[in-house]
N, C-alpha and C. Protein backbone atom coordinates (compact mmCIF):
# COMPACT_ATOMS: atom_id res chain seq x y z
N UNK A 1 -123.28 -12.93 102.80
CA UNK A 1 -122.66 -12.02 101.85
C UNK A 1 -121.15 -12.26 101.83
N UNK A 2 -120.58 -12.24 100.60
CA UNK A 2 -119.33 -12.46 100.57
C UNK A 2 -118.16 -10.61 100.90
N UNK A 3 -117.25 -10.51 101.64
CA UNK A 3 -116.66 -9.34 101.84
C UNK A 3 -115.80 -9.65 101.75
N UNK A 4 -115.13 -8.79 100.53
CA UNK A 4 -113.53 -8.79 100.51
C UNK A 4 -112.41 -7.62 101.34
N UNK A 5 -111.68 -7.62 101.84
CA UNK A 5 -110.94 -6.14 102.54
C UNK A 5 -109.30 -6.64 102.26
N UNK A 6 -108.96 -5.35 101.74
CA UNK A 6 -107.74 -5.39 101.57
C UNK A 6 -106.66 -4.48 101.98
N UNK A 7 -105.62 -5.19 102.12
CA UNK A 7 -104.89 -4.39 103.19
C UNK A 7 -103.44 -3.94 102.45
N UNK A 8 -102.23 -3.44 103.15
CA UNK A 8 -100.93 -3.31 103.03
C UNK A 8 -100.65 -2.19 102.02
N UNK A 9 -101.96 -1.46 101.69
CA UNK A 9 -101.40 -0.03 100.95
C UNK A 9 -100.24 0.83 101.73
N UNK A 10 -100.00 1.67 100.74
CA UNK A 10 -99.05 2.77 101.79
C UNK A 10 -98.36 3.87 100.45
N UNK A 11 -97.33 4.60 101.46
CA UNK A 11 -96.40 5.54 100.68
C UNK A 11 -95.39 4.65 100.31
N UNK A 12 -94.51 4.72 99.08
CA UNK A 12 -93.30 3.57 99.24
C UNK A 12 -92.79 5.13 98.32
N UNK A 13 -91.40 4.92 97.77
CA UNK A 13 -90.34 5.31 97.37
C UNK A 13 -89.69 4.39 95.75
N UNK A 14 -89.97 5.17 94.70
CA UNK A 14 -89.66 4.32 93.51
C UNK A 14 -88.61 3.09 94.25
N UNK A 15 -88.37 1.81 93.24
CA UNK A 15 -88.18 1.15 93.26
C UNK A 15 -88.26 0.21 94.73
N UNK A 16 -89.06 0.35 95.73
CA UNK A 16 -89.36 0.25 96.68
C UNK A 16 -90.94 -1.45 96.71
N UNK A 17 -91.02 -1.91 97.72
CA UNK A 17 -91.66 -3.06 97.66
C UNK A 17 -93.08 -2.76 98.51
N UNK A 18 -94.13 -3.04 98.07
CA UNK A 18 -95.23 -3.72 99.03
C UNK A 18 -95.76 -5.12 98.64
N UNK A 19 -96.67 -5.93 100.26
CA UNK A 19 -97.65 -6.77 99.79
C UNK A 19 -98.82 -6.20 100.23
N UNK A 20 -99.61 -6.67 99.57
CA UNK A 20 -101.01 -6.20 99.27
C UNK A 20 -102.05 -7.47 99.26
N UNK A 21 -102.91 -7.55 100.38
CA UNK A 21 -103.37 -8.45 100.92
C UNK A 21 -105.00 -8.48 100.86
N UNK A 22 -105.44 -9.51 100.68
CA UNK A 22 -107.20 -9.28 99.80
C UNK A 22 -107.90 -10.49 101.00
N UNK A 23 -108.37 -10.38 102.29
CA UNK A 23 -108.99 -10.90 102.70
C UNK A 23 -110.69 -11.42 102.54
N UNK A 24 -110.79 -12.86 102.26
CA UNK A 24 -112.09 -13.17 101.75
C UNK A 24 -112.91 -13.79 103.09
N UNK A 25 -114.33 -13.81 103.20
CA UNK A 25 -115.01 -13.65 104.13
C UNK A 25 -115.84 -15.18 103.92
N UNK A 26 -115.40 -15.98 102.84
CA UNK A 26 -115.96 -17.13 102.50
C UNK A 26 -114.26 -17.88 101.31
N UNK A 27 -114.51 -19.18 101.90
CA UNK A 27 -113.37 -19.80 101.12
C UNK A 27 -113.23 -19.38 99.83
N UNK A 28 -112.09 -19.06 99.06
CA UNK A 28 -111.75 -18.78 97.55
C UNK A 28 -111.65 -19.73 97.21
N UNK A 29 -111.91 -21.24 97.10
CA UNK A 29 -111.49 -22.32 96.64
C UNK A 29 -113.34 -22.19 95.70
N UNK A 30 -114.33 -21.46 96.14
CA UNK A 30 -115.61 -21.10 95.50
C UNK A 30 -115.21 -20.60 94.25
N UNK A 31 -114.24 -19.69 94.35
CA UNK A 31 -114.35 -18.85 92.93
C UNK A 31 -113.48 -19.23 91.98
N UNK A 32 -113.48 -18.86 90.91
CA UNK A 32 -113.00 -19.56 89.50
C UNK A 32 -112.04 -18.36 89.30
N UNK A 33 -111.80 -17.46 89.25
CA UNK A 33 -110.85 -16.23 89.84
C UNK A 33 -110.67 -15.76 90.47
N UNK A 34 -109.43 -15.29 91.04
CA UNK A 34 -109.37 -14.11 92.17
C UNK A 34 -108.28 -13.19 91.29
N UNK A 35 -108.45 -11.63 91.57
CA UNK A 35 -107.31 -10.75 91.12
C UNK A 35 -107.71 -9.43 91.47
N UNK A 36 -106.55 -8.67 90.85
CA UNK A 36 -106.48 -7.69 91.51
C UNK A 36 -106.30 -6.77 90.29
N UNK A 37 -107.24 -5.42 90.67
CA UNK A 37 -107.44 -4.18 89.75
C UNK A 37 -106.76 -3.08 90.13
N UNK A 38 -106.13 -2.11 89.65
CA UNK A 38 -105.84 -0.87 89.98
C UNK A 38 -106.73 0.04 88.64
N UNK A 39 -106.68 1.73 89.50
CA UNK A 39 -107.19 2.35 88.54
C UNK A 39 -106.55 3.84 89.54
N UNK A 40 -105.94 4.24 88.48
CA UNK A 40 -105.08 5.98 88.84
C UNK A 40 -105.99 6.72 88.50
N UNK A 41 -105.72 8.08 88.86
CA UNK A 41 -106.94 8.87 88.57
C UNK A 41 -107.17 9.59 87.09
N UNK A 42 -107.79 9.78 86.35
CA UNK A 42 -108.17 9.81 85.06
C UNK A 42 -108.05 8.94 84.06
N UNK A 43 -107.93 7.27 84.79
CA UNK A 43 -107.61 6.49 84.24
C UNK A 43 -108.62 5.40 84.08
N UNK A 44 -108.87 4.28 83.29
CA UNK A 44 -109.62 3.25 83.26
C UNK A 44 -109.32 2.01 84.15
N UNK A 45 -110.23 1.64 84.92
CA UNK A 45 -109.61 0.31 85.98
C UNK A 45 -109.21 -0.40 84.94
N UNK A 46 -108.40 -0.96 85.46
CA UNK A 46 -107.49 -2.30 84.59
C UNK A 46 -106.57 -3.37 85.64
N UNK A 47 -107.05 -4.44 84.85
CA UNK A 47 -106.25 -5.30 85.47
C UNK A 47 -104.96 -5.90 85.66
N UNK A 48 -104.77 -5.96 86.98
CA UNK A 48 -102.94 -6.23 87.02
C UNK A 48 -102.66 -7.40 86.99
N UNK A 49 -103.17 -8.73 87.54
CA UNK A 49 -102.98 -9.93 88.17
C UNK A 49 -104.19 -10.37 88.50
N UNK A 50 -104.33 -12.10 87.28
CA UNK A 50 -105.15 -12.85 88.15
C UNK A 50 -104.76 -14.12 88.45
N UNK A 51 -105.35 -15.20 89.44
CA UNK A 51 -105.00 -16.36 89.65
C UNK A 51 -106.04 -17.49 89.14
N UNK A 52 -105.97 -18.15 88.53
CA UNK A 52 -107.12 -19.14 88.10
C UNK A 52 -106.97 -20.29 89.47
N UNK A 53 -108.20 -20.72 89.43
CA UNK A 53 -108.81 -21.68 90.34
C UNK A 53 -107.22 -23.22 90.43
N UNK A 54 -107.14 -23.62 89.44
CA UNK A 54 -106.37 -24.54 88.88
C UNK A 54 -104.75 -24.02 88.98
N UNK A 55 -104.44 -22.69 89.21
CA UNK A 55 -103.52 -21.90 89.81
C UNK A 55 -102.24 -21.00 88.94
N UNK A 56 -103.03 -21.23 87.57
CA UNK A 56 -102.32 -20.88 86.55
C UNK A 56 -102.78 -18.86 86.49
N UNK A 57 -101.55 -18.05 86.30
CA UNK A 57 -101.59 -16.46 86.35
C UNK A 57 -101.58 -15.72 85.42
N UNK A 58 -102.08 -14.80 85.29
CA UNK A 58 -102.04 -13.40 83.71
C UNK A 58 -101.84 -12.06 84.53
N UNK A 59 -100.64 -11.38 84.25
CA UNK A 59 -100.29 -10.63 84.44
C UNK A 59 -100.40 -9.35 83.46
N UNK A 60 -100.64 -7.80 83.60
CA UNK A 60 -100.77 -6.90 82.47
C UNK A 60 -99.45 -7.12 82.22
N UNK A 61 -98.97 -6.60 81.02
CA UNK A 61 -97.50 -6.55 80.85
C UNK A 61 -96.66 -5.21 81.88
N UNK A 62 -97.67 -4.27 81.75
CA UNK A 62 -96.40 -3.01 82.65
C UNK A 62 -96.08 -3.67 84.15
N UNK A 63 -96.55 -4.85 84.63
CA UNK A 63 -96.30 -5.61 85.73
C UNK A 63 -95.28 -6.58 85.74
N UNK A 64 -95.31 -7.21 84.38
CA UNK A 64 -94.64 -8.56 84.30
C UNK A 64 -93.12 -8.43 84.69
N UNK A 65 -93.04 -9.48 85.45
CA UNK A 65 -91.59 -9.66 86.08
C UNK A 65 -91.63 -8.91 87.46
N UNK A 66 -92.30 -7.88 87.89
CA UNK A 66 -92.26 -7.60 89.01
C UNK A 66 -93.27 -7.11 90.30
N UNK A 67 -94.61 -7.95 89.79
CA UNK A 67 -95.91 -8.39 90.58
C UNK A 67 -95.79 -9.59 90.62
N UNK A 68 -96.18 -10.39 91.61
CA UNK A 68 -96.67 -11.85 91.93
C UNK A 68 -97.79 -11.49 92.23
N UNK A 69 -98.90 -12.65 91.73
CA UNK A 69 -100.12 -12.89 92.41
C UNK A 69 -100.15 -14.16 93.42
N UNK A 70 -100.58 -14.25 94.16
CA UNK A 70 -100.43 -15.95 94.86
C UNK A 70 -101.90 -16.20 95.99
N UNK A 71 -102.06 -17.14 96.22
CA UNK A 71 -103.14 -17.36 97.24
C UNK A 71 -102.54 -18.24 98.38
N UNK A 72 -103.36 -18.57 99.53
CA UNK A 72 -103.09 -19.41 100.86
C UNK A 72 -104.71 -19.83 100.55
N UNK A 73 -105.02 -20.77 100.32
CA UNK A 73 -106.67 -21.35 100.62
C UNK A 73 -107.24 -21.46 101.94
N UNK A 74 -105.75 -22.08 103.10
CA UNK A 74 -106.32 -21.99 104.18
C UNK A 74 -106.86 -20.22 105.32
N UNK A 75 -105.94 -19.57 104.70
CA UNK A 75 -106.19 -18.38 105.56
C UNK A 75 -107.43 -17.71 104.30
N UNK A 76 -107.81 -17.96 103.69
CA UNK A 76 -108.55 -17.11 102.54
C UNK A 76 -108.05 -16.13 102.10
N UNK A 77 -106.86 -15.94 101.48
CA UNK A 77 -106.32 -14.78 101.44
C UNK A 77 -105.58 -14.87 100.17
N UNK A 78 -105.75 -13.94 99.45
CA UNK A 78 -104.77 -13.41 97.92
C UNK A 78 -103.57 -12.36 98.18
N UNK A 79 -102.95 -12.62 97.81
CA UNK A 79 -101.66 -11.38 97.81
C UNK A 79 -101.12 -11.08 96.65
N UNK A 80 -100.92 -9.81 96.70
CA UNK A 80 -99.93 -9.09 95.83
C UNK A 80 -98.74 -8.95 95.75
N UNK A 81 -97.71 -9.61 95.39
CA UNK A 81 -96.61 -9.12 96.04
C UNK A 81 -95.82 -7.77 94.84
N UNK A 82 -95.52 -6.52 95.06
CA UNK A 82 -95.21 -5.65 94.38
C UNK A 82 -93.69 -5.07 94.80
N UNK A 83 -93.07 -5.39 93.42
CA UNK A 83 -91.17 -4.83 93.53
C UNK A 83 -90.85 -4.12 92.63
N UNK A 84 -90.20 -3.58 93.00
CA UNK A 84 -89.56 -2.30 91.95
C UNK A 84 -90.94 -1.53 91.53
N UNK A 85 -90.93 -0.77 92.54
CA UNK A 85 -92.47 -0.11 92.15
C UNK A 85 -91.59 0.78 91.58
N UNK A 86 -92.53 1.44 90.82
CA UNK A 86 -92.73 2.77 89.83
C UNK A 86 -93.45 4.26 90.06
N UNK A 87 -93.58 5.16 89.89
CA UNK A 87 -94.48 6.00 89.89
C UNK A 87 -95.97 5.97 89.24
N UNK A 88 -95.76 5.14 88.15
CA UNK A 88 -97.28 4.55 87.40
C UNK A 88 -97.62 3.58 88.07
N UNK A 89 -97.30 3.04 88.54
CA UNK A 89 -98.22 1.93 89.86
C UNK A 89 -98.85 3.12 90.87
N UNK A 90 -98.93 3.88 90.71
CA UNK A 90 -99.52 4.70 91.53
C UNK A 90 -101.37 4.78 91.17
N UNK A 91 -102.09 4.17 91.92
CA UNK A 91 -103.39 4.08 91.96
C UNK A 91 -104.08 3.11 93.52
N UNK A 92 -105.35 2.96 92.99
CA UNK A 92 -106.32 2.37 94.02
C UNK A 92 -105.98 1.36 93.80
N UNK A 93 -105.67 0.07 94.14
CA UNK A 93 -105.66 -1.16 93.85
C UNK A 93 -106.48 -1.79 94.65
N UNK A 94 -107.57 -2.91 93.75
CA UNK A 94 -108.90 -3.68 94.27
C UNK A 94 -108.63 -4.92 94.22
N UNK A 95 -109.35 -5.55 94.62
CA UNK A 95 -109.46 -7.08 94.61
C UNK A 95 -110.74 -7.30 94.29
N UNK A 96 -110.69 -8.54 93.29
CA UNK A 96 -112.08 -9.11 92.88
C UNK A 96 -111.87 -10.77 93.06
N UNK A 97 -113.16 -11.22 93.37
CA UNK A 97 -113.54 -12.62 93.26
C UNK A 97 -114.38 -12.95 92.01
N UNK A 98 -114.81 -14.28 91.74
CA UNK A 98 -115.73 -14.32 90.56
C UNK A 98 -115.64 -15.44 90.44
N UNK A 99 -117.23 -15.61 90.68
CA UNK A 99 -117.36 -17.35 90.13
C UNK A 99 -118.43 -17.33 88.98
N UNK A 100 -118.98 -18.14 88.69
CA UNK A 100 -119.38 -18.54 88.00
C UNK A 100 -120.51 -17.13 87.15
N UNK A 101 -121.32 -16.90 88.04
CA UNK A 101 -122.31 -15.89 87.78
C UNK A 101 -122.00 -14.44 88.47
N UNK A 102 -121.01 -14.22 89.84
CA UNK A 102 -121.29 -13.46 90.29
C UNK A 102 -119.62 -12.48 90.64
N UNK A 103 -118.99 -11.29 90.86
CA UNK A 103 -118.23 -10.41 90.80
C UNK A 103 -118.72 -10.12 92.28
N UNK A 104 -117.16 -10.14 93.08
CA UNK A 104 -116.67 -9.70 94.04
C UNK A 104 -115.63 -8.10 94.14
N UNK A 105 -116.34 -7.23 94.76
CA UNK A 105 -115.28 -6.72 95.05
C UNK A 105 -115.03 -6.07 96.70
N UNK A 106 -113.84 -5.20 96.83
CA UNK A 106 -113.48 -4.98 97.83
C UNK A 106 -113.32 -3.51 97.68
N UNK A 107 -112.80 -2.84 98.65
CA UNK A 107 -113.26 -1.49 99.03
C UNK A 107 -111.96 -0.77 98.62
N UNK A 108 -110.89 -1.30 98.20
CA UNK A 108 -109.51 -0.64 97.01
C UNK A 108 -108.46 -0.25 98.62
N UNK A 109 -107.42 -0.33 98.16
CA UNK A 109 -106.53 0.22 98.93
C UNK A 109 -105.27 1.12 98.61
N UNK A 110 -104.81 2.32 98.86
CA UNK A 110 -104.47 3.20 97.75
C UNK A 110 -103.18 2.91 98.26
N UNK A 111 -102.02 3.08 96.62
CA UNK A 111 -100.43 2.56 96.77
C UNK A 111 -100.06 3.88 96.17
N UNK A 112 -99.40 4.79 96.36
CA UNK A 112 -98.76 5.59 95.77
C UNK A 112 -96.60 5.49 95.96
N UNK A 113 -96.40 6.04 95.05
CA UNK A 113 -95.24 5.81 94.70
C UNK A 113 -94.65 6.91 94.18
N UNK A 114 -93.24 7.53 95.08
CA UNK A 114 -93.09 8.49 94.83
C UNK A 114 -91.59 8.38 94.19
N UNK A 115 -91.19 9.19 93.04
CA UNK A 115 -89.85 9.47 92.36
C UNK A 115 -89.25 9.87 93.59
């Protein structure tokens, strides 16, 4: 079974930084995406950041310029890197895998962000 766990949630302080770390339990060099979801509460999951296999990124726009997505192949690991947080970055943020036929996910790790 493939398990994703992700780490480095927390409290931060507007304009304040986290990374956010998506440990995979089988090489990501398998999947044809890796990225990462948030979803606030009364809100629709949506996606923030993905990385294509080939290493090219899509970012939502309320992110752009100040999320990185990036991978390490050898440690199996995706990161988030998040700056100048906001108060609307405030949600669960997930990690997904996905190859060909099949959707990975992980158990969310909550970022809140306070004015």
């Amino acid at each position: 079974q493939v398990q994703l766990v992700e780490s480095g949630g927390g409290l931060v302080q507007a304009g304040g930084s986290l990374r956010l770390s998506c440990a995979v339990s089988r090489g990501i060099f398998r999947f044809n995406v890796m990225a990462w979801y948030r979803q606030a509460p009364g809100k629709q999951r949506e996606l923030v950041a993905a990385i294509i296999s080939g290493g090219s990124t899509n970012y939502a726009d309320p992110v752009k310029g100040r999320f990185t997505i990036s991978r390490d192949n050898a440690k199996n690991t995706v990161y988030l890197q998040m700056n100048s947080l906001k108060p609307e970055d405030t949600a669960v943020y997930y990690c997904d895998a996905d190859s060909a036929s099949t959707r990975y996910w992980g158990q969310g790790t909550q970022v809140t962000v306070s004015s």
